[in-house]
PDB file of N, CA and C in Angstrom:
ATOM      1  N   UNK A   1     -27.009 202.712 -52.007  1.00  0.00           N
ATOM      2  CA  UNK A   1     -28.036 201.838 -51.487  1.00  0.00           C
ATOM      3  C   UNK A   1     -27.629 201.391 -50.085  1.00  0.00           C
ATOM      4  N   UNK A   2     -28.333 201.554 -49.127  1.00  0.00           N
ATOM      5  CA  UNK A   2     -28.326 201.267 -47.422  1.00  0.00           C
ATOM      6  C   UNK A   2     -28.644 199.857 -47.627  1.00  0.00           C
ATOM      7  N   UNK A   3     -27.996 199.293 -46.885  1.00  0.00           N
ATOM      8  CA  UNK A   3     -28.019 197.848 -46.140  1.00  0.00           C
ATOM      9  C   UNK A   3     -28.642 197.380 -45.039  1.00  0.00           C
ATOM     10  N   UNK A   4     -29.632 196.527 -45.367  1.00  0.00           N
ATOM     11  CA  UNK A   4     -30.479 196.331 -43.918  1.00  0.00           C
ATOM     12  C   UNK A   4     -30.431 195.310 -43.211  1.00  0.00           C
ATOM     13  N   UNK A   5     -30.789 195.140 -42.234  1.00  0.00           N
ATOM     14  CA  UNK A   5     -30.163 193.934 -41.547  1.00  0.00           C
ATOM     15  C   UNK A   5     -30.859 192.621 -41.942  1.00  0.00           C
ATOM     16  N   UNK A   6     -30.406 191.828 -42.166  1.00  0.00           N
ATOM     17  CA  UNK A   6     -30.891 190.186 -42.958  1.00  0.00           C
ATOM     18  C   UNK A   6     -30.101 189.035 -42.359  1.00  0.00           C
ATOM     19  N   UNK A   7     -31.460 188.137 -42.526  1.00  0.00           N
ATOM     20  CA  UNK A   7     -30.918 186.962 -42.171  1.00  0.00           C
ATOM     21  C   UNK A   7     -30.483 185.919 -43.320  1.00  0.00           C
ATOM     22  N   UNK A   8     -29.745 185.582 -43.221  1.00  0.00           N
ATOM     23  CA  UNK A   8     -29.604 184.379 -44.369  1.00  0.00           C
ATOM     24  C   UNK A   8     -28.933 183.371 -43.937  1.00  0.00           C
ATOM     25  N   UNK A   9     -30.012 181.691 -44.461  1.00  0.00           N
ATOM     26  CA  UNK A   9     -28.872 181.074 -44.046  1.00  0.00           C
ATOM     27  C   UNK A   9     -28.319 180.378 -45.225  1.00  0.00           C
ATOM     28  N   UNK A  10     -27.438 179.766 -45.028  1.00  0.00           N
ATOM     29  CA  UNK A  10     -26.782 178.874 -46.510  1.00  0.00           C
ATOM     30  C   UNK A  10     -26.050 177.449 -45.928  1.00  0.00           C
ATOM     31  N   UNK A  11     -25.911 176.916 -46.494  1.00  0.00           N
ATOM     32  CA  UNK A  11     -25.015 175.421 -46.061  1.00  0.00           C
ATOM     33  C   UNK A  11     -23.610 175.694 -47.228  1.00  0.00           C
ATOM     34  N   UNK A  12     -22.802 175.548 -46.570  1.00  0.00           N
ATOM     35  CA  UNK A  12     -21.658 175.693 -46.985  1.00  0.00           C
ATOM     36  C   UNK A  12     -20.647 174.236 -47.080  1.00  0.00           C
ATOM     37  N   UNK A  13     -20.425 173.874 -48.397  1.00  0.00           N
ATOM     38  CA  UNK A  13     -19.319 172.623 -48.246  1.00  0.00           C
ATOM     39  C   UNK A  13     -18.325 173.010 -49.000  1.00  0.00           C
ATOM     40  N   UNK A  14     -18.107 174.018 -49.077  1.00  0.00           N
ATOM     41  CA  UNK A  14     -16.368 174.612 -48.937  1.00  0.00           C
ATOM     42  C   UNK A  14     -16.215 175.530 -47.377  1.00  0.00           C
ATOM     43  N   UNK A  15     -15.705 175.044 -46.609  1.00  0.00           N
ATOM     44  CA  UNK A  15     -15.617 176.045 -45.308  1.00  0.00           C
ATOM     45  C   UNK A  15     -15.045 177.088 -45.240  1.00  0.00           C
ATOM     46  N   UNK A  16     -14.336 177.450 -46.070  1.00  0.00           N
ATOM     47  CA  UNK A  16     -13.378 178.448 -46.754  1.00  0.00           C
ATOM     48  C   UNK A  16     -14.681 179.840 -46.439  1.00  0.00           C
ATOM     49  N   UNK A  17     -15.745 179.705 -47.174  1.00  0.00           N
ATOM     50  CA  UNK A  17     -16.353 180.842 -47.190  1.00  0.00           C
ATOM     51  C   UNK A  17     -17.116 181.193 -45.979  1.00  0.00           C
ATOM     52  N   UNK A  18     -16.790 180.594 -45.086  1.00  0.00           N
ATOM     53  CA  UNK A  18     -17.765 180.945 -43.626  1.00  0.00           C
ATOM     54  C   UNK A  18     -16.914 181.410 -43.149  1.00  0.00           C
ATOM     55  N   UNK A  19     -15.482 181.885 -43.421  1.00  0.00           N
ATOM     56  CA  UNK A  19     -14.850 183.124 -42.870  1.00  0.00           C
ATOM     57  C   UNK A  19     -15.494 184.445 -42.909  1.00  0.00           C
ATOM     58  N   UNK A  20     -16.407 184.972 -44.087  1.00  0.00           N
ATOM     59  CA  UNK A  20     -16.833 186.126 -44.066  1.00  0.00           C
ATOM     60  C   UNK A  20     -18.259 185.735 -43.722  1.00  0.00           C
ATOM     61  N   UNK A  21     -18.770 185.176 -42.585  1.00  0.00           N
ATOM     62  CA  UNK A  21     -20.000 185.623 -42.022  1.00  0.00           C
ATOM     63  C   UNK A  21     -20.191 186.001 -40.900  1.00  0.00           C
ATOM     64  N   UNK A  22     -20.655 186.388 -39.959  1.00  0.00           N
ATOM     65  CA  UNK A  22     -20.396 186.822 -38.673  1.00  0.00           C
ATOM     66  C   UNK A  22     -21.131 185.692 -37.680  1.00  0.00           C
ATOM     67  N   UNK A  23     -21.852 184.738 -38.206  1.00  0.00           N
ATOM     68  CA  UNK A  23     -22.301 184.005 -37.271  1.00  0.00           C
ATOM     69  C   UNK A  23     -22.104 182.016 -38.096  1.00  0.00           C
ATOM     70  N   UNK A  24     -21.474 181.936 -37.183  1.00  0.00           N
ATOM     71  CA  UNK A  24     -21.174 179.756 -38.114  1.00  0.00           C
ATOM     72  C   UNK A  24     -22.378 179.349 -36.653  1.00  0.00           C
ATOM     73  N   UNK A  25     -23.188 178.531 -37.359  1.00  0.00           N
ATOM     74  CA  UNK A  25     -23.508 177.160 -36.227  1.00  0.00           C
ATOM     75  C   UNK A  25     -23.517 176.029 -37.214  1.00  0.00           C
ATOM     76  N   UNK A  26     -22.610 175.325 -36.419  1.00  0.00           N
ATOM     77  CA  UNK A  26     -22.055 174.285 -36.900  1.00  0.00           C
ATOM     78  C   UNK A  26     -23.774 172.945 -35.911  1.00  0.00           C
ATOM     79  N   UNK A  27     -23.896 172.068 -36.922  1.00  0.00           N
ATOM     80  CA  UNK A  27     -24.852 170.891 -36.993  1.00  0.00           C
ATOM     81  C   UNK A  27     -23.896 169.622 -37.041  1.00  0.00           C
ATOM     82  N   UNK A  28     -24.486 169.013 -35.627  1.00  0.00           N
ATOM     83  CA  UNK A  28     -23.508 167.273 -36.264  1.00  0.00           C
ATOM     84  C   UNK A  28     -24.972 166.229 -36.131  1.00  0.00           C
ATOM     85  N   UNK A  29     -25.200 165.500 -36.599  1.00  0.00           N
ATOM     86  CA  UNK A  29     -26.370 164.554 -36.096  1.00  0.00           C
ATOM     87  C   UNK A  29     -27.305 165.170 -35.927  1.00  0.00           C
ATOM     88  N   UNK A  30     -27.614 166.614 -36.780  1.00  0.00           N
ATOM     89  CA  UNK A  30     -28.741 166.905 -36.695  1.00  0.00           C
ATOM     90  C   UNK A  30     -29.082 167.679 -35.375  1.00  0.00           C
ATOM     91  N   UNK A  31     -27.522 168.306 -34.849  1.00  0.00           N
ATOM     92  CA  UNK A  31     -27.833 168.914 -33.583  1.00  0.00           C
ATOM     93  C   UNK A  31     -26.853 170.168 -33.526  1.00  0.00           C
ATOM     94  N   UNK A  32     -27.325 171.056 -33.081  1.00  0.00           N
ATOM     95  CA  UNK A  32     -26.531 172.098 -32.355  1.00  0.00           C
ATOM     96  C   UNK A  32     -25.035 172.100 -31.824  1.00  0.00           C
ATOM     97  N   UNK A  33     -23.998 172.081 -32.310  1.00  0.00           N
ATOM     98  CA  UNK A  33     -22.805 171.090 -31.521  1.00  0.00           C
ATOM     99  C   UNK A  33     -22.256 172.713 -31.520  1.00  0.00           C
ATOM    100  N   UNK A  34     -22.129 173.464 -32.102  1.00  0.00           N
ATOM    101  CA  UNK A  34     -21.454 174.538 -31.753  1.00  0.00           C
ATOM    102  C   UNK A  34     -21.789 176.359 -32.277  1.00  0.00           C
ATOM    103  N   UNK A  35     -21.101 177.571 -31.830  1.00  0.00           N
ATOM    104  CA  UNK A  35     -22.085 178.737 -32.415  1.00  0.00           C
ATOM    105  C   UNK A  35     -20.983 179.701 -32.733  1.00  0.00           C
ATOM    106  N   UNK A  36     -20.874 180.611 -33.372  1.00  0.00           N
ATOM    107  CA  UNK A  36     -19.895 181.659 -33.165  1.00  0.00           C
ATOM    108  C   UNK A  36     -19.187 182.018 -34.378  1.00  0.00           C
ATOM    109  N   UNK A  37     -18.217 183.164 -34.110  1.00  0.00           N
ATOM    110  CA  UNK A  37     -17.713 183.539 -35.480  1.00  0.00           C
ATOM    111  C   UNK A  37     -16.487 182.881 -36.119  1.00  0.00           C
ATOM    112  N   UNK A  38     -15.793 182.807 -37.118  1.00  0.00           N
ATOM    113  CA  UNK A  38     -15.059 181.469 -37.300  1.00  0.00           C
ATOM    114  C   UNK A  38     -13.573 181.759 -36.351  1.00  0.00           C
ATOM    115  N   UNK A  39     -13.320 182.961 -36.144  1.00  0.00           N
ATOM    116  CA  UNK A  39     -12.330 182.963 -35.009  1.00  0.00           C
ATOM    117  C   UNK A  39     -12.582 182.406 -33.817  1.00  0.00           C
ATOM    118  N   UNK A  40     -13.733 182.532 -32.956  1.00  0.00           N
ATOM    119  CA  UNK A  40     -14.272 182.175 -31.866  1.00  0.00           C
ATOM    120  C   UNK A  40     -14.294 180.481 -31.907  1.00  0.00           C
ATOM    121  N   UNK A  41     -14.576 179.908 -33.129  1.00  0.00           N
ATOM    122  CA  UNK A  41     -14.441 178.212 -33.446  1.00  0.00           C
ATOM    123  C   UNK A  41     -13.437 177.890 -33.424  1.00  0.00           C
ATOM    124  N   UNK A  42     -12.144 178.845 -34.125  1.00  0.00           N
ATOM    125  CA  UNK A  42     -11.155 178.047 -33.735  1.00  0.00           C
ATOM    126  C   UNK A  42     -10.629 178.214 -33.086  1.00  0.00           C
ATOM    127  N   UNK A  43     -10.617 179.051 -32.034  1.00  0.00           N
ATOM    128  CA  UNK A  43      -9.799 178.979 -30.897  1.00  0.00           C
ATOM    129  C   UNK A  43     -10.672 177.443 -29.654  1.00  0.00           C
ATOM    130  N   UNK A  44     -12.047 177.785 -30.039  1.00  0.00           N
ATOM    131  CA  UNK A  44     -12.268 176.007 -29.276  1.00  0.00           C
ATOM    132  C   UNK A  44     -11.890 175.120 -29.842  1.00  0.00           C
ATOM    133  N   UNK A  45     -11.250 174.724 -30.757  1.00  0.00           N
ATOM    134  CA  UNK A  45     -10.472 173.760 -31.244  1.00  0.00           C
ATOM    135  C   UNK A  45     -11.324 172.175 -31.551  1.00  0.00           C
ATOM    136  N   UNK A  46     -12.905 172.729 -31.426  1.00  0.00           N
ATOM    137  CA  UNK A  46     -13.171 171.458 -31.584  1.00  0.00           C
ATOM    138  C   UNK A  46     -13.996 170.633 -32.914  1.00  0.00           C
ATOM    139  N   UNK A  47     -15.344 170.263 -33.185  1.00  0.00           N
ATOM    140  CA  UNK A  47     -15.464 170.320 -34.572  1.00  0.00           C
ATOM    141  C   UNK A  47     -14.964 171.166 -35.470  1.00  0.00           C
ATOM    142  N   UNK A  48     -15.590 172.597 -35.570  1.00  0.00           N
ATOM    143  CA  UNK A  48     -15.107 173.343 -37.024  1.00  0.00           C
ATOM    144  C   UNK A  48     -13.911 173.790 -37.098  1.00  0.00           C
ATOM    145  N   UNK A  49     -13.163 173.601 -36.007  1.00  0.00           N
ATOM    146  CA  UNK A  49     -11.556 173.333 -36.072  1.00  0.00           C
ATOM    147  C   UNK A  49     -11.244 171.972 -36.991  1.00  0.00           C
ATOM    148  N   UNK A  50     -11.444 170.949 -36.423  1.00  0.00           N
ATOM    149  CA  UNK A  50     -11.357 169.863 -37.176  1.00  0.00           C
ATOM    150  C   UNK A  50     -11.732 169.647 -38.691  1.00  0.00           C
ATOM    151  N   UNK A  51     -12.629 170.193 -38.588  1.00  0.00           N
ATOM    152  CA  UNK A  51     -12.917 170.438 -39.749  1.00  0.00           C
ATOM    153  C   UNK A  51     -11.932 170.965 -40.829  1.00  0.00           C
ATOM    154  N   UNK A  52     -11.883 172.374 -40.601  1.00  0.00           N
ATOM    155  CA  UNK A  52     -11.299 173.519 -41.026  1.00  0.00           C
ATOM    156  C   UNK A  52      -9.905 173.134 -41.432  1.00  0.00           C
ATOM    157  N   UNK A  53      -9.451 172.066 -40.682  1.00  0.00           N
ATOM    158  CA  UNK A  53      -7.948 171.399 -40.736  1.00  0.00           C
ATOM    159  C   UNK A  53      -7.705 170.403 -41.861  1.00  0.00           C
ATOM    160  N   UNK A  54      -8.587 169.835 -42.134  1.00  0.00           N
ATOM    161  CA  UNK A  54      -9.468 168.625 -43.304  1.00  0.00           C
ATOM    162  C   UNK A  54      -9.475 169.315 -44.919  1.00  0.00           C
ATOM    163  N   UNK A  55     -10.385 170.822 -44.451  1.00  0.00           N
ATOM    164  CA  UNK A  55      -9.845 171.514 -46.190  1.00  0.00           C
ATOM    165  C   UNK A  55      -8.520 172.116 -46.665  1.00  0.00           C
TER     166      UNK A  55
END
């Protein structure tokens, strides 16, 4: 079975599993605070770093 390209989104409150997605946007206040893959987050070191440090 071929794989087609899909969107999905999910809310995640174990952060653990947004290692295997290719795209995190992270929401604070209901806003856009950050975008990218979870390597790309943590090297900015800033929310989903913080985060990520917390679980």
């Amino acid at each position: 079975m071929a794989l087609s390209s899909k969107t999905i989104i999910f809310i995640a409150h174990r952060l653990s599993i947004a290692r295997i997605t290719n795209n995190i946007t992270v929401i604070d206040n209901g806003k856009i605070v950050e975008q990218g893959s979870h390597e790309e987050l943590l090297k900015n070191k800033s929310l989903y770093f913080k985060l990520m440090q917390t679980q």
